[in-house]
Protein backbone atom coordinates (compact mmCIF):
# COMPACT_ATOMS: atom_id res chain seq x y z
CA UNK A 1 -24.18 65.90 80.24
CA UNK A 2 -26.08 69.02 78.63
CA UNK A 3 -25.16 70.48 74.97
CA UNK A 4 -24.59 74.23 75.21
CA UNK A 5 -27.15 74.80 72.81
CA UNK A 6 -29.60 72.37 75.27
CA UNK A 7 -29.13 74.84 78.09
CA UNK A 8 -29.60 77.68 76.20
CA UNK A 9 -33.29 76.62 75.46
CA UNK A 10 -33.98 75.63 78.67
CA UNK A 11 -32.75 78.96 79.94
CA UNK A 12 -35.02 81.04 77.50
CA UNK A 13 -37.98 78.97 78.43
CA UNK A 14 -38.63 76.61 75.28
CA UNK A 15 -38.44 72.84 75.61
CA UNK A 16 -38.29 72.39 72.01
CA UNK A 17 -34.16 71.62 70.95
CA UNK A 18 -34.40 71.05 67.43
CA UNK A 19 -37.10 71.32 64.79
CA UNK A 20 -38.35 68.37 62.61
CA UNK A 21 -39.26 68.88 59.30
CA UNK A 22 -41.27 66.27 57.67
CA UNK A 23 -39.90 64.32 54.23
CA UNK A 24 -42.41 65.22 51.92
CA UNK A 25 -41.66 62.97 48.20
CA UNK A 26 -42.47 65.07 45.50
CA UNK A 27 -45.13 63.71 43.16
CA UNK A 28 -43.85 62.10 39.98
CA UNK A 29 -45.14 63.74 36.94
CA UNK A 30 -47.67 62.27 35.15
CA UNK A 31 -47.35 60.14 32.10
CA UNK A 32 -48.18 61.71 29.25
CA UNK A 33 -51.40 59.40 27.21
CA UNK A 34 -53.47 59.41 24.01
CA UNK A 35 -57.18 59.42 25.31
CA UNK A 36 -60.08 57.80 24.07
CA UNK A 37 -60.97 60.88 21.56
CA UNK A 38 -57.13 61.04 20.23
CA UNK A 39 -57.03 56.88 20.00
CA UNK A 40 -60.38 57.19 18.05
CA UNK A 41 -58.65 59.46 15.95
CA UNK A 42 -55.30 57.76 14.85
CA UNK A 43 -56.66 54.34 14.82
CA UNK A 44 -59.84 55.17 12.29
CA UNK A 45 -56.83 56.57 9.96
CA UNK A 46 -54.81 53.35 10.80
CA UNK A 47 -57.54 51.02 10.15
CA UNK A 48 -57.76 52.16 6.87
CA UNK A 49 -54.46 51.71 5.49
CA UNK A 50 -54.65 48.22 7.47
CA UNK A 51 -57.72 47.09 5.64
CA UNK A 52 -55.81 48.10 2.29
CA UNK A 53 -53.12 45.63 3.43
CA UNK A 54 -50.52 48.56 3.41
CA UNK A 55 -49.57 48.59 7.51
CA UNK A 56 -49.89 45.91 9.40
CA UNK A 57 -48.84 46.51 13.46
CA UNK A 58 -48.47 49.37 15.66
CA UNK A 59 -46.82 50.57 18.91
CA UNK A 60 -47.64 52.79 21.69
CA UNK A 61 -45.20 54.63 24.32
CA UNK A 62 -46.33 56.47 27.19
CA UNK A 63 -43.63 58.60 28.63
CA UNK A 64 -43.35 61.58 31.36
CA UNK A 65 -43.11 64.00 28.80
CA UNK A 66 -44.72 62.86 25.50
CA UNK A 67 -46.76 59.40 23.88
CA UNK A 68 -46.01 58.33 20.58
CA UNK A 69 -48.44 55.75 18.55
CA UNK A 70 -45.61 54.05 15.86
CA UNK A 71 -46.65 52.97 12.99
CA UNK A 72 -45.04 50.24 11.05
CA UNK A 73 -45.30 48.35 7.76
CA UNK A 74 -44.70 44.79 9.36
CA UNK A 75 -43.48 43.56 12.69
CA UNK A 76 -39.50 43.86 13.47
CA UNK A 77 -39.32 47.10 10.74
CA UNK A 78 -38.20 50.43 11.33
CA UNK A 79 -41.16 52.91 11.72
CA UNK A 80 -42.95 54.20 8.98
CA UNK A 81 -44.68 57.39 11.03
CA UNK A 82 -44.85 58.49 14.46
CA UNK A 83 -47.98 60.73 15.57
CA UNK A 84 -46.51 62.09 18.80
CA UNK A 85 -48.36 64.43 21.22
CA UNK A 86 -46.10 66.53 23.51
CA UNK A 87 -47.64 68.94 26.08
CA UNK A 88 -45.15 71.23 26.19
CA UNK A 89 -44.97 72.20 22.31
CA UNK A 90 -49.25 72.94 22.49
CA UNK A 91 -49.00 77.08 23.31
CA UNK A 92 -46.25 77.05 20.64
CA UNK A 93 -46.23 74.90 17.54
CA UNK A 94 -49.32 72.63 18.64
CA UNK A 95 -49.05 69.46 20.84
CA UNK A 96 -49.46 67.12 18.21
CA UNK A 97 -46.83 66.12 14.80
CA UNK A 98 -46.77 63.45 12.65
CA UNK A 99 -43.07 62.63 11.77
CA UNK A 100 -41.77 60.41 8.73
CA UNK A 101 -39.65 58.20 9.21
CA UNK A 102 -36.48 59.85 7.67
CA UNK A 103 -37.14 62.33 10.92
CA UNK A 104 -39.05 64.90 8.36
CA UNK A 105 -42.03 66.71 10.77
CA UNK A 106 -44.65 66.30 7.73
CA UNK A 107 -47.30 67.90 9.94
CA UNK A 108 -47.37 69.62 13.35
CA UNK A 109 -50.70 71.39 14.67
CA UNK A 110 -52.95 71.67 17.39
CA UNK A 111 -56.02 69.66 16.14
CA UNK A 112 -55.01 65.92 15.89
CA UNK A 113 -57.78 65.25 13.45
CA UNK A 114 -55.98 67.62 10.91
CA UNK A 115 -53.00 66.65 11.71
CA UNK A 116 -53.37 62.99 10.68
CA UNK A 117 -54.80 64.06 7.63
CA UNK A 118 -51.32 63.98 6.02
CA UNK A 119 -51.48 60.76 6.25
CA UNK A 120 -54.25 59.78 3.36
CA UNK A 121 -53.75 59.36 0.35
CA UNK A 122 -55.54 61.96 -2.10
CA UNK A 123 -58.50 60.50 -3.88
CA UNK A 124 -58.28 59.29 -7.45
CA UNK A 125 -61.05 60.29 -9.79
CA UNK A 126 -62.05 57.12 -11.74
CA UNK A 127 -63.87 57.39 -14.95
C-alpha cells in the first residue's frame, strides 16, 4: 500500500519522501577557571596571611558561569572571603570581586591584582 503523500513524489519525479535532519548536541559551555596568572595572584596574597598563622585552608569551585577561590580561617568554618571571577560582569563592573563574608562586595574591578589588594593589611610604621 502507497501513502498519498508517497505517490505524490513519485509522480513529480523525486525519490526522496521525507527529509532527515541530523541531531546535532549543542556544546556545553565551558567551565569558568582561575588560570595560572590569576592562581599566582590570589595564592601569593593567601600565602601570606597563612605564614602569619591567620588562614589556614582554602576552596576552589569551578562552575559554568563563574569560579570562586574561598577562603577560610580553619577547616569546617564559614568563609572568611570569596575572590570570584565572573565573565559576564567584565564589560560592566569588572570580572573579578572580592566579597566578605557578611555578603559586603569590598572590592570589584577588572585587574585581579588590585583587586586582592583589599585584602592586606596596611603597614605599621615601627619606631
Amino acid at each position: 500500500m502507497a501513502y498519498p503523500d508517497q505517490d505524490a513524489a513519485h509522480q513529480a519525479g523525486s525519490d526522496q519522501t521525507g527529509v532527515v535532519v541530523p541531531f546535532v548536541a549543542g556544546r556545553m559551555p565551558e567551565t569558568v577557571r582561575f588560570d595560572r596568572h590569576e592562581l599566582s595572584i590570589i595564592l601569593r596574597v593567601y600565602g601570606r596571611y597563612v605564614a602569619a598563622g591567620e588562614w589556614r585552608d582554602y576552596a576552589i569551585d569551578f562552575g559554568r558561569e563563574r569560579a570562586v577561590f574561598v577562603i577560610l580561617r580553619r577547616t569546617g568554618e564559614a568563609p572568611l572571603y570569596r575572590i570570584v571571577k565572573d565573565p559576564k560582569r567584565a564589560e560592566k563592573q569588572g570580572a573579578y570581586a572580592v566579597i566578605a563574608q557578611d555578603g559586603r562586595i569590598l572590592k570589584r574591578g577588572h585587574d585581579l591584582d588590585r583587586v586582592v589588594r583589599v585584602l592586606e593589611k596596611p603597614a605599621k610604621v615601627v619606631g
